[in-house]
PDB file of N, CA and C in Angstrom:
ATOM      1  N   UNK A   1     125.321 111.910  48.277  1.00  0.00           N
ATOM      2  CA  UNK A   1     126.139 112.587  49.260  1.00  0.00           C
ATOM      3  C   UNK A   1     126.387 114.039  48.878  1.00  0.00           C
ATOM      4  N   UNK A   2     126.155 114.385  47.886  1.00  0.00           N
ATOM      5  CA  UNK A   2     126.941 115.771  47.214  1.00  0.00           C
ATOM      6  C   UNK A   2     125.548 116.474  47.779  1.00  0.00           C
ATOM      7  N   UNK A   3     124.342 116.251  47.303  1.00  0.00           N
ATOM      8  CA  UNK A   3     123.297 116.532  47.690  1.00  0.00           C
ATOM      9  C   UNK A   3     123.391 117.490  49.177  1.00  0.00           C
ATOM     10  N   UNK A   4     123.660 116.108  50.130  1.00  0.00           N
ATOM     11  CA  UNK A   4     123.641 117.256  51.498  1.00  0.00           C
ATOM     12  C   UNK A   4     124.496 118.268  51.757  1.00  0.00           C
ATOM     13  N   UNK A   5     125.646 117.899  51.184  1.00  0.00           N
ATOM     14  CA  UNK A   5     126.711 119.320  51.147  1.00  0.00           C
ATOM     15  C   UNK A   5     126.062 120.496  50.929  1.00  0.00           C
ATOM     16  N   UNK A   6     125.439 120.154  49.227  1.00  0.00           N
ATOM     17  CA  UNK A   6     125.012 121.397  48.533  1.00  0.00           C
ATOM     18  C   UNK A   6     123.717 122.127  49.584  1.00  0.00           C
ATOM     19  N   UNK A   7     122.725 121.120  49.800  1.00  0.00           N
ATOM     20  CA  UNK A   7     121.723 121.899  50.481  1.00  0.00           C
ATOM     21  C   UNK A   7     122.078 122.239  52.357  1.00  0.00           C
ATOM     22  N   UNK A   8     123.248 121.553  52.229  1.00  0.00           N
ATOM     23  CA  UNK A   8     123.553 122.607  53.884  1.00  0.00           C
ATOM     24  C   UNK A   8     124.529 123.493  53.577  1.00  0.00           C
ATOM     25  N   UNK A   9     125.362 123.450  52.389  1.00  0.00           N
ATOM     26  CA  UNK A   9     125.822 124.709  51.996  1.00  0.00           C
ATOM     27  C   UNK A   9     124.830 125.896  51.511  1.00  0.00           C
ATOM     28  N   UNK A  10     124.172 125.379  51.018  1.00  0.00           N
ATOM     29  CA  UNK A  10     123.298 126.784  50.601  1.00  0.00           C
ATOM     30  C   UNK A  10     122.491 127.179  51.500  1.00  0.00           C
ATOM     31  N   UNK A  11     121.798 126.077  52.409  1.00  0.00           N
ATOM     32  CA  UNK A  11     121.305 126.763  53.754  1.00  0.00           C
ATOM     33  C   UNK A  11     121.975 127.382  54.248  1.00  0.00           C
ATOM     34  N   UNK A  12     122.870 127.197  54.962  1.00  0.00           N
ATOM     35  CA  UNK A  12     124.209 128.246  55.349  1.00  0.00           C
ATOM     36  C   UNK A  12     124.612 129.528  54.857  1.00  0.00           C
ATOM     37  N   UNK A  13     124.558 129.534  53.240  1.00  0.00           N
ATOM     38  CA  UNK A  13     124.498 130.639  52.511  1.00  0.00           C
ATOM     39  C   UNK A  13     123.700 131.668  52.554  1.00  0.00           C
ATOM     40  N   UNK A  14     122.228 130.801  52.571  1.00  0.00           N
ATOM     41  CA  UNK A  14     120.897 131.817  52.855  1.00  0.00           C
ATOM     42  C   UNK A  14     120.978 132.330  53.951  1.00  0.00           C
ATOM     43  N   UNK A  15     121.462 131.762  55.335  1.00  0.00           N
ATOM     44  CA  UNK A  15     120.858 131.915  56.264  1.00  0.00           C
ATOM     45  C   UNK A  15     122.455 133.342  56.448  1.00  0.00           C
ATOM     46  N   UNK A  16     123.297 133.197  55.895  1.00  0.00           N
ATOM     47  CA  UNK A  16     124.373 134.366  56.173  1.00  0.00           C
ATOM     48  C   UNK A  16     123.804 135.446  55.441  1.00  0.00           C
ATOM     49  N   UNK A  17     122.976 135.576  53.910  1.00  0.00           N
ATOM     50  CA  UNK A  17     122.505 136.256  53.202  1.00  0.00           C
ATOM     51  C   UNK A  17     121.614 137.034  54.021  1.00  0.00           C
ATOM     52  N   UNK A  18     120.890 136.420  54.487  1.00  0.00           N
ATOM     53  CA  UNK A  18     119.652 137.198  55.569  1.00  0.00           C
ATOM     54  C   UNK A  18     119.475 138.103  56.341  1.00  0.00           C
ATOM     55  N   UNK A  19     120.862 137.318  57.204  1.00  0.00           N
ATOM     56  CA  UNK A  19     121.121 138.202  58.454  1.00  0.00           C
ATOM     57  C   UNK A  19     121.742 138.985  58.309  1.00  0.00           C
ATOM     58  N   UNK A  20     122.871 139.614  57.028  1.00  0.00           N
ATOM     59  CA  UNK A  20     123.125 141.079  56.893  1.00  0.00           C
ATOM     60  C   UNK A  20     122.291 141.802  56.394  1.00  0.00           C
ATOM     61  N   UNK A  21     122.208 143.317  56.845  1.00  0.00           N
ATOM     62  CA  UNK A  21     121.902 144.041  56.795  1.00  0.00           C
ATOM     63  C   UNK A  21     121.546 144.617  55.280  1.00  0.00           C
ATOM     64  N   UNK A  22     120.291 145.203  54.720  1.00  0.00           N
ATOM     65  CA  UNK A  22     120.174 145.200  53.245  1.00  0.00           C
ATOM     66  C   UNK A  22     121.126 146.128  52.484  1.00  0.00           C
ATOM     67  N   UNK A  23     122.132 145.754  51.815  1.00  0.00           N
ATOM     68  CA  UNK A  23     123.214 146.745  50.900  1.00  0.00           C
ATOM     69  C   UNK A  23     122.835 146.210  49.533  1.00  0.00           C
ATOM     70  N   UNK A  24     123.420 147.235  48.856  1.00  0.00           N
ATOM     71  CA  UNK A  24     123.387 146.605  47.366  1.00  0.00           C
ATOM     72  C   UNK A  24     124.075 146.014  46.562  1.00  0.00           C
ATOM     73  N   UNK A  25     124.997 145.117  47.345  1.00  0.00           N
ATOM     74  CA  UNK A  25     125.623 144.079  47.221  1.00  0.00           C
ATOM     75  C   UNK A  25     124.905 142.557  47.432  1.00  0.00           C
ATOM     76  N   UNK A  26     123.576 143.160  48.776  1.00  0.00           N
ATOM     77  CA  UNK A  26     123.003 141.887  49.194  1.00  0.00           C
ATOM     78  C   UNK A  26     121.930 141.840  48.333  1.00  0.00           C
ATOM     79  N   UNK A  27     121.349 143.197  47.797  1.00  0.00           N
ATOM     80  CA  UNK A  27     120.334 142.933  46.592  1.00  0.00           C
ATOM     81  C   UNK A  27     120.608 142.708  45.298  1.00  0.00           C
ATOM     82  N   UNK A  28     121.299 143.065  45.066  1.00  0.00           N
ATOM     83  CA  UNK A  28     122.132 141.990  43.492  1.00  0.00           C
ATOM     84  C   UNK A  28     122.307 140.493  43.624  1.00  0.00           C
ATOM     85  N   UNK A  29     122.940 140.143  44.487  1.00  0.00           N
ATOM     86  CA  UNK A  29     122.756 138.515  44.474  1.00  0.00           C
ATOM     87  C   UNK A  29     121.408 138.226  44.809  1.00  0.00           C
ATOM     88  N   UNK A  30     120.835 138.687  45.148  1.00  0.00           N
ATOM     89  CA  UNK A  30     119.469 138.053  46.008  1.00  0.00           C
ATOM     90  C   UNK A  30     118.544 138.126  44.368  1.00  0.00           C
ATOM     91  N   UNK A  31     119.533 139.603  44.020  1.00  0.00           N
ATOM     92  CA  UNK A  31     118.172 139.220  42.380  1.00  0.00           C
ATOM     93  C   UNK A  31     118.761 138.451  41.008  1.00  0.00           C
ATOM     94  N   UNK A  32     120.306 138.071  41.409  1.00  0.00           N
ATOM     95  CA  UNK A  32     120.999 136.976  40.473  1.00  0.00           C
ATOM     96  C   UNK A  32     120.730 135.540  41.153  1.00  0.00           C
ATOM     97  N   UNK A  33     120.264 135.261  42.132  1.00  0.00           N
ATOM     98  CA  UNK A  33     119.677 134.102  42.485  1.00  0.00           C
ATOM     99  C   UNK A  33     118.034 133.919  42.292  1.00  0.00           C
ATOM    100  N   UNK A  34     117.164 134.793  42.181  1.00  0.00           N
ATOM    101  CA  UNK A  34     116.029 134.934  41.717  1.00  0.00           C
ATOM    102  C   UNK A  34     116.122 134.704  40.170  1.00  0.00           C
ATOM    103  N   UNK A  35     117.001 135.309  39.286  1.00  0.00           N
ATOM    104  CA  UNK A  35     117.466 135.265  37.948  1.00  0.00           C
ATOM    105  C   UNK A  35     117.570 133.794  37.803  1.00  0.00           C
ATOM    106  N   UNK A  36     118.352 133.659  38.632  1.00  0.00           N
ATOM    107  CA  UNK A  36     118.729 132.478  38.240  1.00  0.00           C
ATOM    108  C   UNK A  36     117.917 130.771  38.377  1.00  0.00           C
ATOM    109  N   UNK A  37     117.141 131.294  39.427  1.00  0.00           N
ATOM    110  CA  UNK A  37     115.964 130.150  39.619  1.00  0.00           C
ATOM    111  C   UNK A  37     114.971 130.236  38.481  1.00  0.00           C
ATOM    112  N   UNK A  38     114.276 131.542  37.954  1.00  0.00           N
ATOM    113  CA  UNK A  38     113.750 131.238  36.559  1.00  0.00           C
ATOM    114  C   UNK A  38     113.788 130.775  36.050  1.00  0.00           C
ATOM    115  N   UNK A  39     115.665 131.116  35.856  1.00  0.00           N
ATOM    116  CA  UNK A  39     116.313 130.413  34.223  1.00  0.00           C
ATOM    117  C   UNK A  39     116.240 129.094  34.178  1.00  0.00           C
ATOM    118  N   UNK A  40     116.497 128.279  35.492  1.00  0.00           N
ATOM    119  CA  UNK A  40     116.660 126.949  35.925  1.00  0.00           C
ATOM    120  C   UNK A  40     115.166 126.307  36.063  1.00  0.00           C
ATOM    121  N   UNK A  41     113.993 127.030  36.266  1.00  0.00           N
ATOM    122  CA  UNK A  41     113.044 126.638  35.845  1.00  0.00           C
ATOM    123  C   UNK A  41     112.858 126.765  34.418  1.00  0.00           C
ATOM    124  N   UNK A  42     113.112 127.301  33.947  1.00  0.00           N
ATOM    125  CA  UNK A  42     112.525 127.681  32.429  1.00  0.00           C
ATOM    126  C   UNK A  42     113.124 125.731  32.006  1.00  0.00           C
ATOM    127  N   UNK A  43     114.052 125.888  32.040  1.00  0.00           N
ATOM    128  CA  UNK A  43     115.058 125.286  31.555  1.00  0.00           C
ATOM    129  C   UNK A  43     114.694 123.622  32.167  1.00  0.00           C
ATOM    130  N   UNK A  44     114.476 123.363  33.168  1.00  0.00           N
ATOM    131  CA  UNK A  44     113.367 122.360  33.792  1.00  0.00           C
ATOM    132  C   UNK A  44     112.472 122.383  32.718  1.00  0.00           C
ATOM    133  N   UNK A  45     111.489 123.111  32.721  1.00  0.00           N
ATOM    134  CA  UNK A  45     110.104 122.776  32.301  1.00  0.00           C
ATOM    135  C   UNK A  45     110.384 122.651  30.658  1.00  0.00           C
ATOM    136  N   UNK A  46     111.327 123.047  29.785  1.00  0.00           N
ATOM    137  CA  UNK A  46     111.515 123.170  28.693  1.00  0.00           C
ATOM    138  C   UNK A  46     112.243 121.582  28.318  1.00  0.00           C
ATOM    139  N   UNK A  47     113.213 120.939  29.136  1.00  0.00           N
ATOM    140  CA  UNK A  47     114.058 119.615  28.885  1.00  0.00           C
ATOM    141  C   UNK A  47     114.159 119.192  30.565  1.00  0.00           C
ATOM    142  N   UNK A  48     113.023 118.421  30.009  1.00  0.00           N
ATOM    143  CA  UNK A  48     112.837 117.679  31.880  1.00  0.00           C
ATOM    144  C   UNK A  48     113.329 116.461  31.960  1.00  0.00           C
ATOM    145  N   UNK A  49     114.412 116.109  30.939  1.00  0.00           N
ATOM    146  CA  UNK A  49     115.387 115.127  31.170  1.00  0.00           C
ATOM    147  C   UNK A  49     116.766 115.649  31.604  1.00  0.00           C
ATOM    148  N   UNK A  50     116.794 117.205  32.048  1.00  0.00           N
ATOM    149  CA  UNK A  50     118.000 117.549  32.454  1.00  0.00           C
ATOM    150  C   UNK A  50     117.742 117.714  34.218  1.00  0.00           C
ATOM    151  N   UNK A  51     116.336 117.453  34.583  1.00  0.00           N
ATOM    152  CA  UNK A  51     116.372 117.951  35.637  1.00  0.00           C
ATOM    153  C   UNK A  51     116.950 116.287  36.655  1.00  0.00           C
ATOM    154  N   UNK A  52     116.418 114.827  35.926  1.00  0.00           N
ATOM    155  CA  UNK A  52     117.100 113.861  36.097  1.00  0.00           C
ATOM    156  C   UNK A  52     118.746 113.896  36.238  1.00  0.00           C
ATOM    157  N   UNK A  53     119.054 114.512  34.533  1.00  0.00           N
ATOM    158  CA  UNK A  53     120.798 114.176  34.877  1.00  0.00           C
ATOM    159  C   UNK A  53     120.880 115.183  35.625  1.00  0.00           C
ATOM    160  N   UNK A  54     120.941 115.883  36.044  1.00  0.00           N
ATOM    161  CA  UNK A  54     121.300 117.201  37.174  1.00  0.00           C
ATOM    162  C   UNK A  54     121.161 116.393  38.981  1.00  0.00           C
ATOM    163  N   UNK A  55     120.304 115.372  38.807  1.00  0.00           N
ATOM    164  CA  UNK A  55     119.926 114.848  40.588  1.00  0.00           C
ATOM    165  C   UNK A  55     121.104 113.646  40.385  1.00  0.00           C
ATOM    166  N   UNK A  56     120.728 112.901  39.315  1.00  0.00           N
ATOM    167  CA  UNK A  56     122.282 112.029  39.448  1.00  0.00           C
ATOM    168  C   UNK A  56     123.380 112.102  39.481  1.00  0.00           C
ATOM    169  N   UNK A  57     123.725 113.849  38.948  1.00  0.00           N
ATOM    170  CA  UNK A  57     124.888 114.207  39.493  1.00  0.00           C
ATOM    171  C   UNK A  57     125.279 114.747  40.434  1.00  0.00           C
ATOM    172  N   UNK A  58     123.954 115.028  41.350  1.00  0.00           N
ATOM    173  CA  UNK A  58     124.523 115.410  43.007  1.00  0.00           C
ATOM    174  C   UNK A  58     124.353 114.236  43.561  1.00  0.00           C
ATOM    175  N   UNK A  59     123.661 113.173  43.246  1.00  0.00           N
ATOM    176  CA  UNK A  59     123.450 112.091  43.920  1.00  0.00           C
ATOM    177  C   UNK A  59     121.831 111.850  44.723  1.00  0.00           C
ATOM    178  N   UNK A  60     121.105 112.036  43.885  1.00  0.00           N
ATOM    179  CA  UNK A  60     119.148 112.059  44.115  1.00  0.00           C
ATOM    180  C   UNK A  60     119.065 110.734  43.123  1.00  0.00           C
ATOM    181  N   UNK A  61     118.190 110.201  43.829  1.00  0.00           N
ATOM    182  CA  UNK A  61     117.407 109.344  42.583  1.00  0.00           C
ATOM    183  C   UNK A  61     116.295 110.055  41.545  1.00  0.00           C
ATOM    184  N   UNK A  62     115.789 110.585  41.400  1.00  0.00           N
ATOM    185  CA  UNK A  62     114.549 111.353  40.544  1.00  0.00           C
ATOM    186  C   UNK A  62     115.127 112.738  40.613  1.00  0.00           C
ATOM    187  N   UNK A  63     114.428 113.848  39.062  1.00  0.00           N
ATOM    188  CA  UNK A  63     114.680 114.585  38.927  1.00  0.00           C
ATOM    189  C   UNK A  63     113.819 115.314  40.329  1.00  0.00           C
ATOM    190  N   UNK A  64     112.436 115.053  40.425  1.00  0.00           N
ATOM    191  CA  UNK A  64     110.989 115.605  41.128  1.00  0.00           C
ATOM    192  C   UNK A  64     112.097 115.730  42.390  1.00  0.00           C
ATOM    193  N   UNK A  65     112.458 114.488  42.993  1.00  0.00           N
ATOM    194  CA  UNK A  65     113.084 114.693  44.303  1.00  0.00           C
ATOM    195  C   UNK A  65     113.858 116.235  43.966  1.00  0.00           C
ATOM    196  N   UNK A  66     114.925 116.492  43.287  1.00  0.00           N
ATOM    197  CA  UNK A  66     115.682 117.318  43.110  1.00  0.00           C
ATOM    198  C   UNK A  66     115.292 118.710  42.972  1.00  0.00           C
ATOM    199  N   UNK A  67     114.033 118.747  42.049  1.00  0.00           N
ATOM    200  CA  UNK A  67     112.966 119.894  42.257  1.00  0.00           C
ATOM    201  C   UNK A  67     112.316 120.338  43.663  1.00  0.00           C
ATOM    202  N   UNK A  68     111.892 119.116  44.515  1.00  0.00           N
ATOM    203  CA  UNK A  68     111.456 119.280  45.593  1.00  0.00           C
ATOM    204  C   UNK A  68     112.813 119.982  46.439  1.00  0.00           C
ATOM    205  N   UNK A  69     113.538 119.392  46.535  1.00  0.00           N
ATOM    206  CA  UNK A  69     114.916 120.012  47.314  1.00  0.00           C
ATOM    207  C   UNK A  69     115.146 121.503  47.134  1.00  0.00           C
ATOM    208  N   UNK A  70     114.833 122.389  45.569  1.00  0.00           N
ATOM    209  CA  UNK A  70     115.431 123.658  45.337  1.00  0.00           C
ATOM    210  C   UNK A  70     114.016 124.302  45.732  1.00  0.00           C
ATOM    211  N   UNK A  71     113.079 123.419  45.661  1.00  0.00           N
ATOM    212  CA  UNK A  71     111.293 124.217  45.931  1.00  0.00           C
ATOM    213  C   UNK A  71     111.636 124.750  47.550  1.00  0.00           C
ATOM    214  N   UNK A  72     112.217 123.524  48.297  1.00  0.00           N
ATOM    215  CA  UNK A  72     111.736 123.424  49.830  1.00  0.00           C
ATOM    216  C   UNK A  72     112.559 125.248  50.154  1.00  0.00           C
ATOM    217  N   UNK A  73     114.251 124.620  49.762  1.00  0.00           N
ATOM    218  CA  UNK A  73     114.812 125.864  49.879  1.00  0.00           C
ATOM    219  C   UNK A  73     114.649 127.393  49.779  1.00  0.00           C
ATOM    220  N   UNK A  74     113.985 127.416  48.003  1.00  0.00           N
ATOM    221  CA  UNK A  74     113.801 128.404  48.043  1.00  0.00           C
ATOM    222  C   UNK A  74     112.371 129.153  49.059  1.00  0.00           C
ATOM    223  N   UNK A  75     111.062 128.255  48.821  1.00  0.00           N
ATOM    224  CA  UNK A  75     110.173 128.754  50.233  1.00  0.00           C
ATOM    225  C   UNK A  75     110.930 129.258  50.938  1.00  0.00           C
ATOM    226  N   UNK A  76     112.115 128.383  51.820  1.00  0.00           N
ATOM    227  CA  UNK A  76     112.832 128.855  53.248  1.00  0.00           C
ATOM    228  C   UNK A  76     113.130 130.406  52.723  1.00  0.00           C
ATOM    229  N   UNK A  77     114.014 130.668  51.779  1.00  0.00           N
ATOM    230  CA  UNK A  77     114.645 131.965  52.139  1.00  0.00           C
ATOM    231  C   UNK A  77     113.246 133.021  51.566  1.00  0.00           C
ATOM    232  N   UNK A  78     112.547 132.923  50.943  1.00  0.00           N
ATOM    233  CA  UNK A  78     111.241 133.654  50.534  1.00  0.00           C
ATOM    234  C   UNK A  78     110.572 133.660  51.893  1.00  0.00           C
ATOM    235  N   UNK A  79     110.272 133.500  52.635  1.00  0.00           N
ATOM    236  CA  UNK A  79     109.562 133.563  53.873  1.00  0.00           C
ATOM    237  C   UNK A  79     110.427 134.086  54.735  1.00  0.00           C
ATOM    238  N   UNK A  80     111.741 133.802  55.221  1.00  0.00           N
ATOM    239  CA  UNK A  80     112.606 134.193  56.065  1.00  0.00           C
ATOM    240  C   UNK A  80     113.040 135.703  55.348  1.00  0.00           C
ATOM    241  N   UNK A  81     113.147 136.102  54.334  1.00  0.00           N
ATOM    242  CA  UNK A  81     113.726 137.381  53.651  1.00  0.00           C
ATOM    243  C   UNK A  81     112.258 138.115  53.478  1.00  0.00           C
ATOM    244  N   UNK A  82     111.119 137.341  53.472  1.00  0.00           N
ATOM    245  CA  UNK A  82     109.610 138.367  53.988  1.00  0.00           C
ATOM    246  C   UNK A  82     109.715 138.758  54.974  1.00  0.00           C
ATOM    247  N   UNK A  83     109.504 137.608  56.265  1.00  0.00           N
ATOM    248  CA  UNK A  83     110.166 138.284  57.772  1.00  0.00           C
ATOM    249  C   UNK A  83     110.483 139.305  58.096  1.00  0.00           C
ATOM    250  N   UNK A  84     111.835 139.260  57.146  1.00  0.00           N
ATOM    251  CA  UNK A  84     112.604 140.460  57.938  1.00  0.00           C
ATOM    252  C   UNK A  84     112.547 141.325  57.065  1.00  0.00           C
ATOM    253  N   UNK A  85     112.091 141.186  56.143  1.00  0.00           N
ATOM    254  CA  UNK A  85     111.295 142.902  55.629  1.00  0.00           C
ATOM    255  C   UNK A  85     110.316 143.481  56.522  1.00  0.00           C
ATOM    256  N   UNK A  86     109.273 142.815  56.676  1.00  0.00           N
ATOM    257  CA  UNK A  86     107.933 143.111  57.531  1.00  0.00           C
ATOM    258  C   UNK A  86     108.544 143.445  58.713  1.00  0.00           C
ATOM    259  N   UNK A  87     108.939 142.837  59.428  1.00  0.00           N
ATOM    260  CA  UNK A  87     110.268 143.435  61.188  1.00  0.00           C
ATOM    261  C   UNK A  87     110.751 144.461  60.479  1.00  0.00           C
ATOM    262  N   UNK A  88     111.523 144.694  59.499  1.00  0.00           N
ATOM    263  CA  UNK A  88     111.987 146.221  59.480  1.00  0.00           C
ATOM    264  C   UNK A  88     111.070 146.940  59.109  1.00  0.00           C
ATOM    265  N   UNK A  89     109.858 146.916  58.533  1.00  0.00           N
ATOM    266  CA  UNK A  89     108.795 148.101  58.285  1.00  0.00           C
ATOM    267  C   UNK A  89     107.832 148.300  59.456  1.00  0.00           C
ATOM    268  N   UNK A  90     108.332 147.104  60.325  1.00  0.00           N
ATOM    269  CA  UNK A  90     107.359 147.852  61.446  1.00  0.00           C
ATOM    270  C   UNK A  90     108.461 148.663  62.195  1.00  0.00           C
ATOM    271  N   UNK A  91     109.299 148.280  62.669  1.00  0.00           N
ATOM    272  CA  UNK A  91     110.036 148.787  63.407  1.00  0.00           C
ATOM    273  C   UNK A  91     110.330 150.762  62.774  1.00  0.00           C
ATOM    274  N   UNK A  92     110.333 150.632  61.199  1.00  0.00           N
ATOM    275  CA  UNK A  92     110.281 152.080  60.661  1.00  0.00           C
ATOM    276  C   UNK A  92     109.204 152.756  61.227  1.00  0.00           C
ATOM    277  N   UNK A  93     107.990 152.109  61.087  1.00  0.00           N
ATOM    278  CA  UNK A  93     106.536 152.221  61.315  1.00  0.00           C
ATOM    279  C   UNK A  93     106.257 153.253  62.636  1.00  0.00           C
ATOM    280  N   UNK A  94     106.790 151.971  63.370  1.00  0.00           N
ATOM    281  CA  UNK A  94     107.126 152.895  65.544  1.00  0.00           C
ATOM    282  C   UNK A  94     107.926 153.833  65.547  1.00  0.00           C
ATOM    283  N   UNK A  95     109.221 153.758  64.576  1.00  0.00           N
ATOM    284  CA  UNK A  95     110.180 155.284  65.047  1.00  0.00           C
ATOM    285  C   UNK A  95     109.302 156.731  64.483  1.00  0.00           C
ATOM    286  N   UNK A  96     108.192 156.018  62.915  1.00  0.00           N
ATOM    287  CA  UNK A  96     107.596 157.285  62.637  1.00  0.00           C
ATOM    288  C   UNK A  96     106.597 157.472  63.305  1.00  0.00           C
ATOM    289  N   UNK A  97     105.791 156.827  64.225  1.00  0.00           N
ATOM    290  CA  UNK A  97     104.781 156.892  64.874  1.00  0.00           C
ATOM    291  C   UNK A  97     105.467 157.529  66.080  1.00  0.00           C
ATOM    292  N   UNK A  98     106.418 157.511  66.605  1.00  0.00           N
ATOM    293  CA  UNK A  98     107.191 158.050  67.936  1.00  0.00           C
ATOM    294  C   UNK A  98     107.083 159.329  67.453  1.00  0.00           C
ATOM    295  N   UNK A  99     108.068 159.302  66.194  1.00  0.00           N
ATOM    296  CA  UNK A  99     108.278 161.141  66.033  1.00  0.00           C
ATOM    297  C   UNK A  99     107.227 161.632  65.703  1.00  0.00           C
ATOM    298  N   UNK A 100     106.081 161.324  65.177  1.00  0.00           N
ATOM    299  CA  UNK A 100     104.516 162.009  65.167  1.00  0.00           C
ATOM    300  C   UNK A 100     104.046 162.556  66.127  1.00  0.00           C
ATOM    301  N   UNK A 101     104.171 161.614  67.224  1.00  0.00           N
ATOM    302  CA  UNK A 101     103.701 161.891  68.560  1.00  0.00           C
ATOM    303  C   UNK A 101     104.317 162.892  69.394  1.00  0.00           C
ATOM    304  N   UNK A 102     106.006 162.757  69.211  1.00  0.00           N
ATOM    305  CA  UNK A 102     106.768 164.150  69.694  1.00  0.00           C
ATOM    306  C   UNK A 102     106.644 165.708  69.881  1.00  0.00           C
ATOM    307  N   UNK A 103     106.039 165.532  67.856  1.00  0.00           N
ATOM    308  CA  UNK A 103     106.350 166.471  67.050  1.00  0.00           C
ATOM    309  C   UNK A 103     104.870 167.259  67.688  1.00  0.00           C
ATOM    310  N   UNK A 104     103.533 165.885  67.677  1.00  0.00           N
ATOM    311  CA  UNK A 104     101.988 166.898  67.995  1.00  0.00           C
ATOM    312  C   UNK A 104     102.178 167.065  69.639  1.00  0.00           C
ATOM    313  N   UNK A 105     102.749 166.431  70.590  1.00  0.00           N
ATOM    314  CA  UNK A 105     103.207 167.134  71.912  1.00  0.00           C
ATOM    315  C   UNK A 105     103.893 168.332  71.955  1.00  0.00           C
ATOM    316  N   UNK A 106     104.532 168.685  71.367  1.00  0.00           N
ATOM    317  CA  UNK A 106     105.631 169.558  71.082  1.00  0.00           C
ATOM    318  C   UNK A 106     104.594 171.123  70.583  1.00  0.00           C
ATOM    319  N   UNK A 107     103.890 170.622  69.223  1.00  0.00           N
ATOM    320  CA  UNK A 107     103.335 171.656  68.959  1.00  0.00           C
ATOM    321  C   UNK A 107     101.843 171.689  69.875  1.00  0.00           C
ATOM    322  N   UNK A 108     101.386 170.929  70.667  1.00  0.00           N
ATOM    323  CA  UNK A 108     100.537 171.170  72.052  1.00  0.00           C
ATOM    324  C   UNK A 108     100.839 172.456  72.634  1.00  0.00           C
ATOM    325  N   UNK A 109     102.183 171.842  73.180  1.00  0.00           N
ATOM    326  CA  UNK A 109     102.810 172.825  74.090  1.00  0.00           C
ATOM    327  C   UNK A 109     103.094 174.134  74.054  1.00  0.00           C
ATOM    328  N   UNK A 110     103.378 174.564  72.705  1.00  0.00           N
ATOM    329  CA  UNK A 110     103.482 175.659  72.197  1.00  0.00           C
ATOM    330  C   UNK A 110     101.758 177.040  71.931  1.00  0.00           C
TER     331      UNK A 110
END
């Protein structure tokens, strides 16, 4: 049961993380949660009997299940936080391609 809390709390989390706007408040956590998935891999792959007691204490049967759960997640926000990088570099992309176009009309005209 703790399980679904945690992963619809943190979905929830990601999905509020996302949708603001990039500050450097939102890139510090975004790179203390990157930090921190390392460490939690390292730390997996180093004593892979903690990744067991860690699922029995949210309530998973197998550690793998529990791995699979932080894998699925993290994909989600790695793809959704690509997204909307790529949408904002195009969208930069068209305002500089607009003012290019202004700027060689402009000096046409002249």
């Amino acid at each position: 049961m703790i399980i679904k809390v945690l992963l619809i709390a943190g979905t929830l989390a990601l999905g509020m993380l996302l949708r603001q706007r990039a500050t450097g408040t939102n890139l510090a956590v975004r790179r203390l949660v990157g930090a921190a998935v390392v460490v939690l891999g390292v730390i997996a792959v180093a004593f892979p009997s903690t990744t067991v007691w860690a699922a029995h204490l949210v309530g998973v049967q197998r550690g793998t299940d529990l791995l699979l759960y932080v894998f699925v997640m993290t994909f989600l926000f790695t793809t959704v936080a690509s997204y909307q990088r790529i949408f904002g570099l195009e969208r930069r992309i068209t305002e500089l391609t607009r003012e290019l176009a202004l700027r060689a009309a402009d000096d046409i005209r002249r």
